[in-house]
C-alpha atoms as a PDB file:
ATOM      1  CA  UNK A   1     165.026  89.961  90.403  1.00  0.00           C
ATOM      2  CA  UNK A   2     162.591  88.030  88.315  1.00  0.00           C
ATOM      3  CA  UNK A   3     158.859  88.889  87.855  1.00  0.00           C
ATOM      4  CA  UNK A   4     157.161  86.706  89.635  1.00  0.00           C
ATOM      5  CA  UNK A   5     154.244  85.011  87.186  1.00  0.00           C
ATOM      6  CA  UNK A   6     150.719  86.822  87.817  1.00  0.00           C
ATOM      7  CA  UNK A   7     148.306  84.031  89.828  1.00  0.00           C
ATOM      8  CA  UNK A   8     145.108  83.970  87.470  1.00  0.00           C
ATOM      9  CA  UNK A   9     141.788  84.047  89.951  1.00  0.00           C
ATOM     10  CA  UNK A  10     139.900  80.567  89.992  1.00  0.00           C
ATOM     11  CA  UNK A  11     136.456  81.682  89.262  1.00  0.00           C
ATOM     12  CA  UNK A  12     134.001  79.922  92.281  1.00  0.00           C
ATOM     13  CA  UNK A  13     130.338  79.134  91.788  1.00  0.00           C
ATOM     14  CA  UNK A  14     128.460  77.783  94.319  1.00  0.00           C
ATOM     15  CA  UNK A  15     126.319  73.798  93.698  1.00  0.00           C
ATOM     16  CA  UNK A  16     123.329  74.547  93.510  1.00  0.00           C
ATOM     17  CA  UNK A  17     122.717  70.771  95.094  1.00  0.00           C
ATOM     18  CA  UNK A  18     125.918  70.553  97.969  1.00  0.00           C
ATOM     19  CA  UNK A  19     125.669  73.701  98.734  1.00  0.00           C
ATOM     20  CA  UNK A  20     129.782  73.881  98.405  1.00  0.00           C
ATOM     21  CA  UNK A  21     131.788  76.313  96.420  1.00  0.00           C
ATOM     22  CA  UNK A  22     133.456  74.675  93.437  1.00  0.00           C
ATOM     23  CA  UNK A  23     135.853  75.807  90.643  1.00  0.00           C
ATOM     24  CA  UNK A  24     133.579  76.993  87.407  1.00  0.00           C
ATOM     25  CA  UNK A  25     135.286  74.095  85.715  1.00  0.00           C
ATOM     26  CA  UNK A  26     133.913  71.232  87.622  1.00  0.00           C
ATOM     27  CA  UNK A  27     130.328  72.468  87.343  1.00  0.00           C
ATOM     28  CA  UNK A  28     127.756  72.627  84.755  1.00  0.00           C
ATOM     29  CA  UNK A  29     125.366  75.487  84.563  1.00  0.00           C
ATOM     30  CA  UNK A  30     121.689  74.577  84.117  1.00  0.00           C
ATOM     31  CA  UNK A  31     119.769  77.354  82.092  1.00  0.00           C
ATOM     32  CA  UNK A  32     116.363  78.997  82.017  1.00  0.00           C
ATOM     33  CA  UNK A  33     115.758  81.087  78.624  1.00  0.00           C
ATOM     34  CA  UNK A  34     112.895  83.832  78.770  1.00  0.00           C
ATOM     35  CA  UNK A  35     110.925  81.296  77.116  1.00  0.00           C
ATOM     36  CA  UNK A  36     111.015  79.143  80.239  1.00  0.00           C
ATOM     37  CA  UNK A  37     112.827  76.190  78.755  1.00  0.00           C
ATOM     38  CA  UNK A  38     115.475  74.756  81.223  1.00  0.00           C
ATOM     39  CA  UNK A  39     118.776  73.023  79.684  1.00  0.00           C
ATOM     40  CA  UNK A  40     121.595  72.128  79.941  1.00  0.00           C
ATOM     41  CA  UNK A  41     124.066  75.134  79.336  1.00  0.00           C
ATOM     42  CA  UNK A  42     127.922  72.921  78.236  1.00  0.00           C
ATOM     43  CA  UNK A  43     129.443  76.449  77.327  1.00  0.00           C
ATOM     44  CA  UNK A  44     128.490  78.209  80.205  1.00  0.00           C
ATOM     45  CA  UNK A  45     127.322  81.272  77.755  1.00  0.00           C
ATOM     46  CA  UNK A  46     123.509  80.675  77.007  1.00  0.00           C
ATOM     47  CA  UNK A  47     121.202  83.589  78.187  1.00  0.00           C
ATOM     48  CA  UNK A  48     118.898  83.209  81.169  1.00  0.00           C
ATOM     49  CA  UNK A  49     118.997  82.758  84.475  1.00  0.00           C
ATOM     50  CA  UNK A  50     121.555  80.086  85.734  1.00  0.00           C
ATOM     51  CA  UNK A  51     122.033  77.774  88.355  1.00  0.00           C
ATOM     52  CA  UNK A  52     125.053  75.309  88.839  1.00  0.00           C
ATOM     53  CA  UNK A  53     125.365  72.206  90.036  1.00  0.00           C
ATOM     54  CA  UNK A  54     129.101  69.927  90.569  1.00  0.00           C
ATOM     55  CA  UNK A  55     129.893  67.110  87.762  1.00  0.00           C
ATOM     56  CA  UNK A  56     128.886  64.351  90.778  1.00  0.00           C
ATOM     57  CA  UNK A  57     127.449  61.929  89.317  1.00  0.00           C
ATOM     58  CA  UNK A  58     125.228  61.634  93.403  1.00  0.00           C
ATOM     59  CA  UNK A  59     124.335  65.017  93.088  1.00  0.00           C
ATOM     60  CA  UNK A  60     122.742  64.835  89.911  1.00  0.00           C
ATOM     61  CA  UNK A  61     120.877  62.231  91.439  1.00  0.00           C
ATOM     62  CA  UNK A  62     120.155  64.007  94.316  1.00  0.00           C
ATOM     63  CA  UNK A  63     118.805  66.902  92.161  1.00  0.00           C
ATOM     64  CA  UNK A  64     116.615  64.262  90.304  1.00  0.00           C
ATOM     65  CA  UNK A  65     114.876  62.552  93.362  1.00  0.00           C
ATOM     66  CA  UNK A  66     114.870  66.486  95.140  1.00  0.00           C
ATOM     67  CA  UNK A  67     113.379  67.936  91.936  1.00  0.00           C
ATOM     68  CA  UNK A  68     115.910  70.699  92.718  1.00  0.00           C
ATOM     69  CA  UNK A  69     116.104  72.624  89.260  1.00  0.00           C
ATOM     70  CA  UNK A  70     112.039  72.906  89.911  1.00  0.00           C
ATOM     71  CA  UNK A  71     112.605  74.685  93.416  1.00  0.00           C
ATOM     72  CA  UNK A  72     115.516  77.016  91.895  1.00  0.00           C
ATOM     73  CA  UNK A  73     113.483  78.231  88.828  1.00  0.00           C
ATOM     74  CA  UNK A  74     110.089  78.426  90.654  1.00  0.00           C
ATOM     75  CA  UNK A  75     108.632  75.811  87.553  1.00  0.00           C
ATOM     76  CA  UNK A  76     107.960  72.319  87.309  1.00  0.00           C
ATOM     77  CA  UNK A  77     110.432  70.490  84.706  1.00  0.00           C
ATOM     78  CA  UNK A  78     109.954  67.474  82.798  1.00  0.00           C
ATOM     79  CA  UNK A  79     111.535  64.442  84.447  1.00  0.00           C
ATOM     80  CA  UNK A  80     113.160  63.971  81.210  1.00  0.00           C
ATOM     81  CA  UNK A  81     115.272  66.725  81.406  1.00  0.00           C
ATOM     82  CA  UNK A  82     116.300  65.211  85.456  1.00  0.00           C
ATOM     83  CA  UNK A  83     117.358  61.897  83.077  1.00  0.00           C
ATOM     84  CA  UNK A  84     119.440  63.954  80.769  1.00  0.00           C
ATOM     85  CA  UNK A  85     121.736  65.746  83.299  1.00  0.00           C
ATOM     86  CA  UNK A  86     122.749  62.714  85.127  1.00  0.00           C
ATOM     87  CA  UNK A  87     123.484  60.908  81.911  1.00  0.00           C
ATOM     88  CA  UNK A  88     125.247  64.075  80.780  1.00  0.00           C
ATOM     89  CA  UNK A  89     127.045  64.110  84.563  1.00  0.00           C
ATOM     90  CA  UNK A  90     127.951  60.585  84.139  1.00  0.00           C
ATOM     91  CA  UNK A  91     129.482  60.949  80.809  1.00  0.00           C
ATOM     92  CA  UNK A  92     131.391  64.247  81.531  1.00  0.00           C
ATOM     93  CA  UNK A  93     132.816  62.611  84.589  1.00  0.00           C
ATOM     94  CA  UNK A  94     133.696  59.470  83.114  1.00  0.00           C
ATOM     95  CA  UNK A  95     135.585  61.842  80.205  1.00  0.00           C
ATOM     96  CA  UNK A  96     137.926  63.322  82.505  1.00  0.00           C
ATOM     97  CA  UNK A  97     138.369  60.074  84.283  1.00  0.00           C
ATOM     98  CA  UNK A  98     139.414  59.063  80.987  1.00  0.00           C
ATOM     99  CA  UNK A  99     141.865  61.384  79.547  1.00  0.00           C
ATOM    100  CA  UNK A 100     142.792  62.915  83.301  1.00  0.00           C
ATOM    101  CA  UNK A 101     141.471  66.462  82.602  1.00  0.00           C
ATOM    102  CA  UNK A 102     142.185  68.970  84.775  1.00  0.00           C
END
């Protein structure tokens, strides 16, 4: 009898925004360094304190008109940085449209 293939474990974070659980891949994690500087976090590895939110381009809208990130990390944040993740949302998603990632 053949071994069957080990299933790998889908690692789930919940959106910050939706409120739904998503596969790690279809989020980006939002970052706050000791320093208290919020970013964007593409690798997933910076240190601080998280927070995730779905690559929906609506949700990073939401987020922006909700001030979301400013509720999570207890700060206020630069609209700027509100700008830069649904541009950055917008682009990701249009990338995977675009070559189909999966």
């Amino acid at each position: 009898m053949a071994k069957q293939p080990k299933k790998r474990k889908i690692p789930m974070r919940k959106c910050i925004v939706s409120g739904e659980m998503f596969p790690k891949k279809e989020l980006v994690r939002i970052v706050k360094n000791k320093d208290n500087e919020v970013s964007i976090d593409p690798t997933g590895r910076k240190n601080g304190r998280g927070a995730y939110i779905a690559l929906v381009p609506e949700l990073a809208e939401q987020a922006r008109e909700n001030k979301t990130f400013n509720k999570v990390f207890s700060m206020s944040i630069d609209d700027s940085f509100y700008d830069e993740l649904v541009e950055y949302v917008v682009h990701i998603k249009a990338r995977q449209e675009l070559f189909d990632e999966d």
